[in-house]
Protein backbone atom coordinates (compact mmCIF):
# COMPACT_ATOMS: atom_id res chain seq x y z
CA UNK A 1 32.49 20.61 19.21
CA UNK A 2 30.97 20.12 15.71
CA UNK A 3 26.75 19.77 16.04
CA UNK A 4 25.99 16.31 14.51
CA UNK A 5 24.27 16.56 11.34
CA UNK A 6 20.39 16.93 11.56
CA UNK A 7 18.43 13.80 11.15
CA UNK A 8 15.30 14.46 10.18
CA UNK A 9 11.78 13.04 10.62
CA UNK A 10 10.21 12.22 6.91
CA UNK A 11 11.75 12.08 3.51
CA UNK A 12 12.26 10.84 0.33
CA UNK A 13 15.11 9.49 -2.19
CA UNK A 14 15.52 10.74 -5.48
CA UNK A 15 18.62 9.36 -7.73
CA UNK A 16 19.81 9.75 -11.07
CA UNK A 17 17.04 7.86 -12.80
CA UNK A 18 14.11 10.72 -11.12
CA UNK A 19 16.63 13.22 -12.49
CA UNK A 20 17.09 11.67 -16.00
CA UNK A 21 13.35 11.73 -16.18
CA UNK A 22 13.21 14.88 -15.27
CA UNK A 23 15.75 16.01 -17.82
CA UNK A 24 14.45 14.50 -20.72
CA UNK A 25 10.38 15.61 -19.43
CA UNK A 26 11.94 19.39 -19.74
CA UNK A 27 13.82 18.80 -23.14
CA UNK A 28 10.92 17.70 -24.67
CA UNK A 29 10.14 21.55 -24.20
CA UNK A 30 6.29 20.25 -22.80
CA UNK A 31 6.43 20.13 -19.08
CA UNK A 32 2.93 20.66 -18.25
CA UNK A 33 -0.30 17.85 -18.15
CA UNK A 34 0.54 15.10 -20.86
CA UNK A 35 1.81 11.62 -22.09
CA UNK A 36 3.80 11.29 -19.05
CA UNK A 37 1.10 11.66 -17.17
CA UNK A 38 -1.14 8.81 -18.48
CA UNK A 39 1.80 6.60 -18.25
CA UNK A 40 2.14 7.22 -14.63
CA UNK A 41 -1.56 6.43 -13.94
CA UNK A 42 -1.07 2.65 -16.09
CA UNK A 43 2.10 1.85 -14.54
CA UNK A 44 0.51 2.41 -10.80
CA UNK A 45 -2.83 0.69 -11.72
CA UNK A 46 -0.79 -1.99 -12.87
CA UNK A 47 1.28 -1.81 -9.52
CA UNK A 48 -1.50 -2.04 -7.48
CA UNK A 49 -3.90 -4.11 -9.74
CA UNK A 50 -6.32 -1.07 -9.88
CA UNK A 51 -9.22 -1.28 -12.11
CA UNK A 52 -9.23 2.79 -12.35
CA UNK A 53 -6.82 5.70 -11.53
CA UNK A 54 -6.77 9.38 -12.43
CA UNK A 55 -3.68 11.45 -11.46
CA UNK A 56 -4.23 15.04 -9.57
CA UNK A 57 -2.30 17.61 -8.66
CA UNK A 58 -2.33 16.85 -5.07
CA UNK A 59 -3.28 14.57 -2.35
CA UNK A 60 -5.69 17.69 -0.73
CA UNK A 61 -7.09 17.70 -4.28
CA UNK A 62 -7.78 14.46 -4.51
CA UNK A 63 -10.06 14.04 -1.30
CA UNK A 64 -11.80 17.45 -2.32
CA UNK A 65 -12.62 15.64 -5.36
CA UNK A 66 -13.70 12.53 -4.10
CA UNK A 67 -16.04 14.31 -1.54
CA UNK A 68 -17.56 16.00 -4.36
CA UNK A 69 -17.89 12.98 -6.49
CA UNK A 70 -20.25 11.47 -4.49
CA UNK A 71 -22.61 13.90 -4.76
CA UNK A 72 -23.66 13.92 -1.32
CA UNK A 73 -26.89 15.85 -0.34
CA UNK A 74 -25.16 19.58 0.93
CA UNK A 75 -25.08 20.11 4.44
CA UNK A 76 -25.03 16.21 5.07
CA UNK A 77 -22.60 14.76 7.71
CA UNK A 78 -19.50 12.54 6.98
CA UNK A 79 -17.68 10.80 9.74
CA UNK A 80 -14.17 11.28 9.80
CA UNK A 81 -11.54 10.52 12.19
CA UNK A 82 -10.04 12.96 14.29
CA UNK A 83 -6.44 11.85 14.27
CA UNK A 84 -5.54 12.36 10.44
CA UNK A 85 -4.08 15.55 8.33
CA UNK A 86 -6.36 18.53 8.06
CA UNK A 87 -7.06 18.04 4.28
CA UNK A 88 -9.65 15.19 5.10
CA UNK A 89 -11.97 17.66 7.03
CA UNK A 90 -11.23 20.63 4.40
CA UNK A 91 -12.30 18.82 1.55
CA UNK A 92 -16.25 17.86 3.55
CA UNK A 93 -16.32 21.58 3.81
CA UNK A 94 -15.05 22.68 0.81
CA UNK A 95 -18.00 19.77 -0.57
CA UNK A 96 -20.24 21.75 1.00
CA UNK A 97 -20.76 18.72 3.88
CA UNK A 98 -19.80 18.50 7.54
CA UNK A 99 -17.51 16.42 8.75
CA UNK A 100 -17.93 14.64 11.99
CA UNK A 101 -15.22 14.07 13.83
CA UNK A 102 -14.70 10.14 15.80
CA UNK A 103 -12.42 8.81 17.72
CA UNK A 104 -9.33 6.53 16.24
CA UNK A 105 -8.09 2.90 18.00
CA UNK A 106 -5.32 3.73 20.16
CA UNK A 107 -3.13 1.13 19.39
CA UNK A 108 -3.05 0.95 16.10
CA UNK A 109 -4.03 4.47 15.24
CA UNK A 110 -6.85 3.72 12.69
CA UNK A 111 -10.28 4.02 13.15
CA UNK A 112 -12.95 1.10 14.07
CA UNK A 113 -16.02 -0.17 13.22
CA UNK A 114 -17.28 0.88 17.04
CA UNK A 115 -15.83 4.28 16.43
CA UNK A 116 -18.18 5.25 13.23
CA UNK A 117 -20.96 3.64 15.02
CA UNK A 118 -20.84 6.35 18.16
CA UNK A 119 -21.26 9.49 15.26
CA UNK A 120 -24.31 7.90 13.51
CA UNK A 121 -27.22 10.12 12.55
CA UNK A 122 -29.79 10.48 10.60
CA UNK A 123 -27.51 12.77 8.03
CA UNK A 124 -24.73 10.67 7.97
CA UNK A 125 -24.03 10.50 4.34
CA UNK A 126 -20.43 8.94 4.16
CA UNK A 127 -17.45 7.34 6.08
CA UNK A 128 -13.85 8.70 5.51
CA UNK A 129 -11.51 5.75 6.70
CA UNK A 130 -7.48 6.67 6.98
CA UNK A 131 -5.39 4.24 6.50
CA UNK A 132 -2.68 5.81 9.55
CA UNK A 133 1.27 5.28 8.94
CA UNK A 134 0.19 2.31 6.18
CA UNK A 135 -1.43 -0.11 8.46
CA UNK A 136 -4.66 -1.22 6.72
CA UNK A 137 -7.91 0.11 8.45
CA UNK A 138 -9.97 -3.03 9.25
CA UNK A 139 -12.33 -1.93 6.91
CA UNK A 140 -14.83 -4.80 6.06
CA UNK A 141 -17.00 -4.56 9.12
CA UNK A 142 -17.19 -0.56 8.19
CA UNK A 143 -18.40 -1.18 4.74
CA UNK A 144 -20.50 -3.43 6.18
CA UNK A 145 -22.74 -0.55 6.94
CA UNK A 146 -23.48 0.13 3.86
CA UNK A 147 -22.88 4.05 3.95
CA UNK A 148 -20.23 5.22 0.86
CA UNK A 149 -16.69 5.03 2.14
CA UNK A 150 -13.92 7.37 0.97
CA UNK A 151 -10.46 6.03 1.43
CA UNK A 152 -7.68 7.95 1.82
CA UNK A 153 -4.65 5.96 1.49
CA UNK A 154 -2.10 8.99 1.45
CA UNK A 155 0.08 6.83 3.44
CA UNK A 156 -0.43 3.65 2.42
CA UNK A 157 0.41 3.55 -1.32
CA UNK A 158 1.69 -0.40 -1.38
CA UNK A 159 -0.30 -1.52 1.69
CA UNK A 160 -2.50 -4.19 1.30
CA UNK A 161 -5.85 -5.33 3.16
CA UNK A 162 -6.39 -9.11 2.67
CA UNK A 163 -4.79 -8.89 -0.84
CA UNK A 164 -6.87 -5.75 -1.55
CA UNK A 165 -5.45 -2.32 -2.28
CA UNK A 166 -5.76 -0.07 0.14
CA UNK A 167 -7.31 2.99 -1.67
CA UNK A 168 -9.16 0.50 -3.86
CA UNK A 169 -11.35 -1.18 -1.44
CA UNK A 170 -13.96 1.83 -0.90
CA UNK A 171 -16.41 3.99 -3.32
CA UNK A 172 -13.73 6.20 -3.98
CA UNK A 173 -10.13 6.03 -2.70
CA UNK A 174 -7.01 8.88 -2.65
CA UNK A 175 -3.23 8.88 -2.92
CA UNK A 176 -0.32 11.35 -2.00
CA UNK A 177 2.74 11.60 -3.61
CA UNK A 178 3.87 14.51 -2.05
CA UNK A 179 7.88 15.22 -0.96
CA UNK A 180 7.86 12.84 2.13
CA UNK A 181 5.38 10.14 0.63
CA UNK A 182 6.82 6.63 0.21
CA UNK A 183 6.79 6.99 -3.69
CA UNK A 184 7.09 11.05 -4.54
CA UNK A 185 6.28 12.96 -7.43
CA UNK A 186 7.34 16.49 -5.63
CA UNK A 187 3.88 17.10 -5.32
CA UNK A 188 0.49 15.42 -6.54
CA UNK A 189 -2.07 12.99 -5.79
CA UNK A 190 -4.68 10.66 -7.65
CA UNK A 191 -7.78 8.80 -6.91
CA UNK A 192 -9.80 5.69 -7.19
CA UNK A 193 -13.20 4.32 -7.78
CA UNK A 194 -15.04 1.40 -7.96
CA UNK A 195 -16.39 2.38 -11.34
CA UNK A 196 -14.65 3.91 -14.89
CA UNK A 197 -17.32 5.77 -15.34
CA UNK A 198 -17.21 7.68 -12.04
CA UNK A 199 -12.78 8.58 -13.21
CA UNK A 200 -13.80 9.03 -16.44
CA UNK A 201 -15.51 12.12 -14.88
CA UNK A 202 -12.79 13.04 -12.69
CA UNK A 203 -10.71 13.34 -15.31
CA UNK A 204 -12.79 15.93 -17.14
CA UNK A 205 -13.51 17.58 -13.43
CA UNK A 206 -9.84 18.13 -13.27
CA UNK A 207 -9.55 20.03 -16.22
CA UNK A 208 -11.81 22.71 -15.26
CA UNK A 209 -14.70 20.65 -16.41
CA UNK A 210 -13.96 20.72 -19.55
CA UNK A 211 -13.91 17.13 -21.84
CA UNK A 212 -10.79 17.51 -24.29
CA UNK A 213 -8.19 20.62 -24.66
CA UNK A 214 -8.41 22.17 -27.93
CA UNK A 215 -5.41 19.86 -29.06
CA UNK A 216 -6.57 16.57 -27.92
CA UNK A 217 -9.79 17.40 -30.11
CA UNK A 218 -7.73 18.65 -32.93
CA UNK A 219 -5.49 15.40 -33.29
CA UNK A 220 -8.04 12.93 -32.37
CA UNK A 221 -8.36 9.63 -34.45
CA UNK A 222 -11.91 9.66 -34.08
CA UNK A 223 -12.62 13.09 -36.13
CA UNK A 224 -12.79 16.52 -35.18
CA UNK A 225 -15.60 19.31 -35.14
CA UNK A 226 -15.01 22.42 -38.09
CA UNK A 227 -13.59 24.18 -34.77
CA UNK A 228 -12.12 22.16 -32.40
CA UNK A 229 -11.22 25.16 -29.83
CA UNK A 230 -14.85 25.00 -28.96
CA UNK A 231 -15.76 22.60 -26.05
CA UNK A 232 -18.36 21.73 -23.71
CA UNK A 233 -17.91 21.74 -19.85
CA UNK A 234 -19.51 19.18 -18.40
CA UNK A 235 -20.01 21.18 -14.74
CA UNK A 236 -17.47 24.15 -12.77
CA UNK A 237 -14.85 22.67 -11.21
CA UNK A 238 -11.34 23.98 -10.17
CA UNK A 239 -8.43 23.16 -12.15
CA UNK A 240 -6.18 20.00 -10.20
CA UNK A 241 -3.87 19.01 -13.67
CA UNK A 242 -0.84 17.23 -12.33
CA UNK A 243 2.64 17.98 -14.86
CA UNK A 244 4.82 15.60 -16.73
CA UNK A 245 7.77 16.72 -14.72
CA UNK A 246 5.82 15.28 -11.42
CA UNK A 247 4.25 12.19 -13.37
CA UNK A 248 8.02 11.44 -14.99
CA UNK A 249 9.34 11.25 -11.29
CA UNK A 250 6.36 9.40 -10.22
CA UNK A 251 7.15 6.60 -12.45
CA UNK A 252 10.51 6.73 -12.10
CA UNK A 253 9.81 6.20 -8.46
CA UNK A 254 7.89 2.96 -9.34
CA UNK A 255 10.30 1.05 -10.77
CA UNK A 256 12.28 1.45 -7.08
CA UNK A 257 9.66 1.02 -5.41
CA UNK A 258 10.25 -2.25 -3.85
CA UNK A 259 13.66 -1.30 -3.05
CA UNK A 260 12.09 1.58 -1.02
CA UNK A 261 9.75 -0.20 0.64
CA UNK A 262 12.30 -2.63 1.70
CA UNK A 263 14.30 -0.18 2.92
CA UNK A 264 11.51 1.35 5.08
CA UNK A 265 10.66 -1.99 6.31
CA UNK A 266 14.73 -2.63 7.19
CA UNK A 267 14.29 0.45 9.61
CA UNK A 268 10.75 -0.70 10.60
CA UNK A 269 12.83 -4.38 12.31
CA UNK A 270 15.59 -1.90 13.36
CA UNK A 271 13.42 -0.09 15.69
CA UNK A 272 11.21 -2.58 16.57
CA UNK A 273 14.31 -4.74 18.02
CA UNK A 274 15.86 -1.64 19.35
CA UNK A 275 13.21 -0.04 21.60
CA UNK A 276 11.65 -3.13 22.11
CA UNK A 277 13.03 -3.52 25.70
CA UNK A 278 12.10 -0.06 27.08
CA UNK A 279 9.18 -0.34 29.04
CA UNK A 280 8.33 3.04 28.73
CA UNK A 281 7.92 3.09 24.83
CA UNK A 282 4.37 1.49 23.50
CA UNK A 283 5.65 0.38 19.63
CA UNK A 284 3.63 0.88 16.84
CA UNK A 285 1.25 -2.50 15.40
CA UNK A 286 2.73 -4.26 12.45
CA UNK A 287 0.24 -5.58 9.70
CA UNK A 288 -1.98 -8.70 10.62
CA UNK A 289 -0.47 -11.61 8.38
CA UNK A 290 -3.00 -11.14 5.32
CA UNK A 291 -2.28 -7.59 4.81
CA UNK A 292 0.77 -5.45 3.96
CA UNK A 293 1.79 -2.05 5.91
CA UNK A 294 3.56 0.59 3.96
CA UNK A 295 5.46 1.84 6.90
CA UNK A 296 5.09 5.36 6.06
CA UNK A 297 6.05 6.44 10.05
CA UNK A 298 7.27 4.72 13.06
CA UNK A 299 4.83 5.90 15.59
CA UNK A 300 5.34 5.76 19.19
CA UNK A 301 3.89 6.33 22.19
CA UNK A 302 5.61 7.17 25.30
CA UNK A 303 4.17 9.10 28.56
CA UNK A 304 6.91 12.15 28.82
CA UNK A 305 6.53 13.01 24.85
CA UNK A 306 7.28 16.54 25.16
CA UNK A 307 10.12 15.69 27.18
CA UNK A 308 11.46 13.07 24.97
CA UNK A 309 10.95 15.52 21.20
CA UNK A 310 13.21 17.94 23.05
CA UNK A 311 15.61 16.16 23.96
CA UNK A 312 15.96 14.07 20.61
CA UNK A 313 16.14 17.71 19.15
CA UNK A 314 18.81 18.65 21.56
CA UNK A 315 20.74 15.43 19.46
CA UNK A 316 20.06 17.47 16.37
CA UNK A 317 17.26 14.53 15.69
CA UNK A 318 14.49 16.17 14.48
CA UNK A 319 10.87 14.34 15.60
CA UNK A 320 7.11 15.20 15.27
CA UNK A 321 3.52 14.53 16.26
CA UNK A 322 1.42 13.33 13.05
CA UNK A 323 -1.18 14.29 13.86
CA UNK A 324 -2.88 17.00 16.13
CA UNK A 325 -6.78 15.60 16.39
CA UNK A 326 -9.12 17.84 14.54
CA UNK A 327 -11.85 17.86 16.91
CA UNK A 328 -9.52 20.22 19.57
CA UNK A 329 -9.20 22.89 16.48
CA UNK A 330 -12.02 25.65 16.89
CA UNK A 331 -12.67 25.81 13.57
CA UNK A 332 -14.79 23.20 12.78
CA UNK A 333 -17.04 23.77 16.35
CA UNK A 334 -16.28 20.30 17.74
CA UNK A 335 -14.00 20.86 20.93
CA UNK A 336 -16.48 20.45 23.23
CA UNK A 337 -15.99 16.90 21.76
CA UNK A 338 -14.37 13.99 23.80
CA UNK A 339 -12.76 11.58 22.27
CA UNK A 340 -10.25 9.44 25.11
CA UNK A 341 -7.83 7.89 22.57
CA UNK A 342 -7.19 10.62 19.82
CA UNK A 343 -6.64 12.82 23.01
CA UNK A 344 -4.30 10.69 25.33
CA UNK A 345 -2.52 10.25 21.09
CA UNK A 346 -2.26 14.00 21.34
CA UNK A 347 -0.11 14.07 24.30
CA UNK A 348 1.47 10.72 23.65
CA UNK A 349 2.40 9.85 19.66
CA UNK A 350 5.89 10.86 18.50
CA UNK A 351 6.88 10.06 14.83
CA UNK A 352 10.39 9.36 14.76
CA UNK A 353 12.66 9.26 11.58
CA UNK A 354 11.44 6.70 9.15
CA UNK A 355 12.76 6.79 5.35
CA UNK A 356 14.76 5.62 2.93
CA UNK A 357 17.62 7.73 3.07
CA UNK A 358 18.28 6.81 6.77
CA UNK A 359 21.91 4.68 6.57
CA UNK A 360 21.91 2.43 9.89
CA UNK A 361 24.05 4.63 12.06
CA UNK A 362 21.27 7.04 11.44
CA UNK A 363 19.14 4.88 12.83
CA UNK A 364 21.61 3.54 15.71
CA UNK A 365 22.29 6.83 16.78
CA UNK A 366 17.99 7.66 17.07
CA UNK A 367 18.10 4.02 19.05
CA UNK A 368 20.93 5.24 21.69
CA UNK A 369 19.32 8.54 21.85
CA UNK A 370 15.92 7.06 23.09
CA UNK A 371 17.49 4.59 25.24
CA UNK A 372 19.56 7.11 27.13
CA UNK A 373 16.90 9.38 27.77
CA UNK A 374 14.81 7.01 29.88
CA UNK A 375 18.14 5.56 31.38
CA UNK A 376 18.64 8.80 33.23
């Protein structure tokens, strides 16, 4: 009997217009950091109506450099939750900072107000909120105490809190727009800030520091030095230049984005009327009625999990657990840590396939799948 073809968790879809774009990016024979790339950041600033965008080569990147732009006093503490990607507690150490790690709501999977409260100390220095799967952290009562916030939107790229953009709502705020993101550039990322002038230095941060490439200061309207190879670097910083080929997808990928988005949300109903009468599944929250959800994943909780993932991949329907809480690693010293609902996630959550390439039967056959495992 012929397997069924693999359905698989996370993905995105890339047409003829991302390939056209990447086409003509190559033939102009300059497929590393350029015009492309400034267009991309415009386009999504206009997108998302934010005041201030710089473009990096990853998401990972981008919350290194956001840790580090706001220069924090070394060896101070940042809350972060414990149920989110292993990049957010990478970049506090990489800044030179500990991260702390809290516990997450577990309904909606996004940290609370209560949460940050229970890791205060006299060196906290900074809050890192995530908004989880798209759905908008409730983030006013967290600003509310008046520590710097960093935002990392990775997943919530067109969500919304109270008309807001999510990413744009703290001191500093990230984006991915890496191969399973809901708008993809291959790989890459970009931040946010509540001020130009704090971009204006990421910009120069992600060039190695350095202000203007020898070319930029060669051609510039506004005069050049006798020898404009020379520059000045403004502080050492890694290199984190995203390429034309990504930024040409990227804003290819904008002009479908609301085509994509309405295809996740399609699935989004699909599952939510599908799975809706089995008592053993707990469904994932949908966005209060002031805010938008991106609906990144379709995150569910059910009490034989393990069970369940094996015997969806049995059906050649490949599932996963986003994310394993950072606290129970042994790197960062915390697992004598216990935090109830990022734990009881742990052995609960199961992301099942959300994105845009998913045709109906796709999602039919993930539907019957569920509902005959808990029918036996």
């Amino acid at each position: 009997m012929k397997r069924k073809e693999l359905i698989s968790v996370f993905g995105s879809d890339l047409g003829d217009l991302e390939i056209s774009a990447v086409v003509d990016c190559m033939q102009s024979q300059w497929p590393g950091f350029g015009k492309q790339v400034q267009e991309f950041e415009d386009s999504l600033m206009n997108r998302l109506g934010l005041s201030s965008f710089a473009m990096v080569d990853s998401g990972s990147n981008a919350l290194y450099l956001a840790a580090h732009l706001l220069d924090l006093p070394p060896g101070s503490e940042v809350i972060v939750p414990s149920f989110t990607w292993v990049s957010c507690a990478q970049a506090v150490l990489m800044a030179n900072l500990k991260p702390v790690f809290c516990d997450v709501d577990a309904l909606t999977m996004n940290v609370r107000r209560e949460h940050v409260e229970a890791c205060l100390s006299p060196r906290t220095a900074a809050i890192m909120v995530i908004h989880y799967a798209g759905l908008p952290v409730d983030i006013d009562p967290i600003l509310d105490l008046g520590l710097p916030v960093i935002e990392d939107a990775a997943h919530a790229v067109d969500s919304f809190s109270k008309g807001r953009p999510c990413g744009g709502i703290g001191d500093v705020g990230i984006y991915s727009f890496d191969a399973i993101k809901n708008l993809t550039t291959g790989e890459g990322g970009g931040i946010t800030a509540r001020d130009q002038t704090t971009i204006d230095r990421a910009k120069q941060l992600r060039y190695c520091g350095v202000g203007k490439s020898g070319f930029e200061a060669a051609t510039s309207s506004s005069g050049t030095h006798q020898r404009w190879w020379e520059y000045t670097i403004s502080e050492p910083f890694i290199k984190m230049l995203p390429t034309n080929i990504a930024a040409a997808i990227g804003i290819a990928q904008l002009t479908r984005l609301n085509a994509l988005q309405a295809r996740r949300k399609a699935i989004w109903n699909l599952y939510q009327d599908g799975l809706e009468a089995i008592p053993e599944v707990t469904l994932p929250q949908d966005a209060p009625i002031d805010d938008q959800h991106s609906y990144f994943t379709f995150c569910i909780r059910v009490n034989r999990r393990d069970e369940l993932a094996h015997a969806l991949l049995d059906e050649n329907i490949y599932t996963t657990l986003r994310y394993h809480p950072l606290h129970l690693n042994q790197l960062y010293g915390q697992t004598d840590r216990h935090l109830k609902n990022s734990e009881k996630l742990n052995e609960e959550a199961l992301s099942i396939p959300l994105h845009p390439r998913l045709s109906n039967a796709d999602v039919d056959r993930v539907i019957f799948s569920i509902r005959d495992f808990f029918s036996r």
